[in-house]
C-alpha atoms as a PDB file:
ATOM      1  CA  UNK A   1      65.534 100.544 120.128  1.00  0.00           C
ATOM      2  CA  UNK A   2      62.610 103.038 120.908  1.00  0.00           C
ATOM      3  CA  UNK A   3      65.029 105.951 118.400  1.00  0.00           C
ATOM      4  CA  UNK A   4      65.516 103.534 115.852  1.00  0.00           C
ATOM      5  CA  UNK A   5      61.600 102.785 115.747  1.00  0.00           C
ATOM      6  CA  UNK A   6      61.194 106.343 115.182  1.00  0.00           C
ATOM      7  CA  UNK A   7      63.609 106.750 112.664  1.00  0.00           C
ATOM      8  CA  UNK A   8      61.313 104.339 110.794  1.00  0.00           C
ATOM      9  CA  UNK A   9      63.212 101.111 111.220  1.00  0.00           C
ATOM     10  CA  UNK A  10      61.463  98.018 111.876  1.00  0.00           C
ATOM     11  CA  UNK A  11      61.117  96.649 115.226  1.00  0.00           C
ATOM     12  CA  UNK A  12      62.883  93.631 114.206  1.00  0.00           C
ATOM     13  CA  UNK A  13      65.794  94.718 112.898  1.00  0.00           C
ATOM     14  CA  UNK A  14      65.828  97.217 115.613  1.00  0.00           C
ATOM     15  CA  UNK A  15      65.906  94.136 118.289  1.00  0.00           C
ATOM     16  CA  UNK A  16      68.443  92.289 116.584  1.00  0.00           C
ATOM     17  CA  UNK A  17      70.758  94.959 116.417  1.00  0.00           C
ATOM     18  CA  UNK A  18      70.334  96.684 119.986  1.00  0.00           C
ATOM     19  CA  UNK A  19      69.759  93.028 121.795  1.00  0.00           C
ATOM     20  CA  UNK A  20      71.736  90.539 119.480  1.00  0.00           C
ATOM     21  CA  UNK A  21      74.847  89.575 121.852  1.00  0.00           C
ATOM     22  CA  UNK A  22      76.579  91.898 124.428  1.00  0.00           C
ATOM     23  CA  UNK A  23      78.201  94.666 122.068  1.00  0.00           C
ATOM     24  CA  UNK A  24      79.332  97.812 123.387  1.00  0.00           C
ATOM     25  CA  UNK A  25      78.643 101.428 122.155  1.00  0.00           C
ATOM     26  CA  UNK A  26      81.322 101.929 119.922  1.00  0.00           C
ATOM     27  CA  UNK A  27      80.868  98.227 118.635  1.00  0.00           C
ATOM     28  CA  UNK A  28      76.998  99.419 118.051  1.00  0.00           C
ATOM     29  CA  UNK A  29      78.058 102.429 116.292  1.00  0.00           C
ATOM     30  CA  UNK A  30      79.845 100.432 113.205  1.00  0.00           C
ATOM     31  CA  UNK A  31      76.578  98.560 112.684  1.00  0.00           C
ATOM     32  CA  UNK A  32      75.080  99.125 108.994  1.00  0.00           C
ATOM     33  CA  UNK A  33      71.818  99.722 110.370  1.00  0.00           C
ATOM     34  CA  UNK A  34      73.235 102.492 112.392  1.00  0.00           C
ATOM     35  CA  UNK A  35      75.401 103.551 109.874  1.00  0.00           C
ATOM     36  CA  UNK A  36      72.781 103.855 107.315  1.00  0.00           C
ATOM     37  CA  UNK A  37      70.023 105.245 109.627  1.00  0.00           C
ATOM     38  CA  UNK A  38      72.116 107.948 111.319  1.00  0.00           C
ATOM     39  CA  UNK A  39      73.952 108.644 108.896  1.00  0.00           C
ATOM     40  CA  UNK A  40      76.364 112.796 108.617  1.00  0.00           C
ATOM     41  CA  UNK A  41      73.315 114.641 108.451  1.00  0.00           C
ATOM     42  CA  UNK A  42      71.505 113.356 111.542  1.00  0.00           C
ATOM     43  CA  UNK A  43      74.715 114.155 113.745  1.00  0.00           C
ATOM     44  CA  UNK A  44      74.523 117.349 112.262  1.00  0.00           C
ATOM     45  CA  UNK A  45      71.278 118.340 112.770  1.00  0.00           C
ATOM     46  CA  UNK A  46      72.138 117.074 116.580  1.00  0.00           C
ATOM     47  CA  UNK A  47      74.567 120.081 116.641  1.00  0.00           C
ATOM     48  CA  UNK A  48      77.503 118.164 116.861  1.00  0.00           C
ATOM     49  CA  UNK A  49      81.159 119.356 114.968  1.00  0.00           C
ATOM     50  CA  UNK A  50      82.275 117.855 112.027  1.00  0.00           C
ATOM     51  CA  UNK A  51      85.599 116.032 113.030  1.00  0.00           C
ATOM     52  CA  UNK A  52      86.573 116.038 109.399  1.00  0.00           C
ATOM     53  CA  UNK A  53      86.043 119.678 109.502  1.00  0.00           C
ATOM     54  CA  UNK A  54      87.841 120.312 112.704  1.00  0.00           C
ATOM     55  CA  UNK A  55      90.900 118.366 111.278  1.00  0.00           C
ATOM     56  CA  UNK A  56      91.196 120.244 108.105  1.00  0.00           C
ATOM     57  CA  UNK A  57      90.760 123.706 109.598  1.00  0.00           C
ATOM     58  CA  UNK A  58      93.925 122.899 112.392  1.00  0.00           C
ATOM     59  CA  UNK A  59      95.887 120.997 109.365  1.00  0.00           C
ATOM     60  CA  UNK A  60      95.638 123.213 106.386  1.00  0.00           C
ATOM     61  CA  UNK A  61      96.898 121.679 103.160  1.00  0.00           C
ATOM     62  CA  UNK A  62     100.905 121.762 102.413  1.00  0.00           C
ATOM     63  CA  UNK A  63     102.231 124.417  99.533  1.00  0.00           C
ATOM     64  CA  UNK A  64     104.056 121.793  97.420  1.00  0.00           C
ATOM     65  CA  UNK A  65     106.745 123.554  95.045  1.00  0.00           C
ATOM     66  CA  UNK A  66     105.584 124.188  91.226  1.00  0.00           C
ATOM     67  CA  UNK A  67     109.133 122.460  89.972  1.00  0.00           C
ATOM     68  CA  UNK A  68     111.648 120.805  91.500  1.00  0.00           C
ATOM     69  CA  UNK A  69     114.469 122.441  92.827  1.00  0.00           C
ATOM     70  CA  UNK A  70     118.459 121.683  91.563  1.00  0.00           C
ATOM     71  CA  UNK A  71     120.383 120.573  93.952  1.00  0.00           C
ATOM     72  CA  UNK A  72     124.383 121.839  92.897  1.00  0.00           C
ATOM     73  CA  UNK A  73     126.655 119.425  94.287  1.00  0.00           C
ATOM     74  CA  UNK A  74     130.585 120.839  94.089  1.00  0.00           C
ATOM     75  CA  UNK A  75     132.247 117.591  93.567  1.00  0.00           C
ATOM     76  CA  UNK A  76     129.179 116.143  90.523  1.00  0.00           C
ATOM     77  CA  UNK A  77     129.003 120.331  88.948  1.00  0.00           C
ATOM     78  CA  UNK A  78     132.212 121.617  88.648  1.00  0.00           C
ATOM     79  CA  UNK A  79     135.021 118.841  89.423  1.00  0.00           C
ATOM     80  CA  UNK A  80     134.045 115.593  88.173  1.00  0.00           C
ATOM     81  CA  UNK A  81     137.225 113.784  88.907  1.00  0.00           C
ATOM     82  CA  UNK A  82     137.233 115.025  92.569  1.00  0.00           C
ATOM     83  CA  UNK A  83     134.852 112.702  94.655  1.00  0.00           C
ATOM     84  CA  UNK A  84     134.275 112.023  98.335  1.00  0.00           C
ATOM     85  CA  UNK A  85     136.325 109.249  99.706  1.00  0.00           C
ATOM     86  CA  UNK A  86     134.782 106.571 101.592  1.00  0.00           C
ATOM     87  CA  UNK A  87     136.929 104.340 104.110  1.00  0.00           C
ATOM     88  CA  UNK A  88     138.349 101.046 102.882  1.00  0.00           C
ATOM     89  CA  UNK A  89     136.487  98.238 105.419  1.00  0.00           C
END
């Protein structure tokens, strides 16, 4: 309660969110309060990594192909009449 005081939010909305029912850290952390009061840039002035910025360094982004490639099927190109036979159930 005593950080969120000195992040200049008032003591009552401080209480209610730190002492309203028995919430755990991670619960605390989705508050809106929180949210809004430590928001990107207070984590990063903390020193702490970006794990947005982690993820997209290990998972660069996929080449995708400029056009789609042809796929040349024997029996639909060249031999229309020939096709695959299927077993009679």
């Amino acid at each position: 309660m005593r950080r969120l005081a000195k992040l200049r939010v008032k003591a009552s909305t401080a209480a209610q969110v730190v002492y309203r029912g028995h919430r755990s850290t991670w619960r605390l952390a989705n508050n809106p309060v929180i949210v809004q009061t430590l928001g990107v840039r207070y984590f990063t002035d903390q020193g702490l990594p970006s794990i947005a910025e982690s993820w997209r360094a290990l998972n660069p982004t996929l080449a995708i192909a400029p056009t789609q490639l042809a796929l040349r099927l024997g029996w639909l190109a060249e031999e229309p009449d020939v096709r695959p036979t299927s077993p009679v159930l």
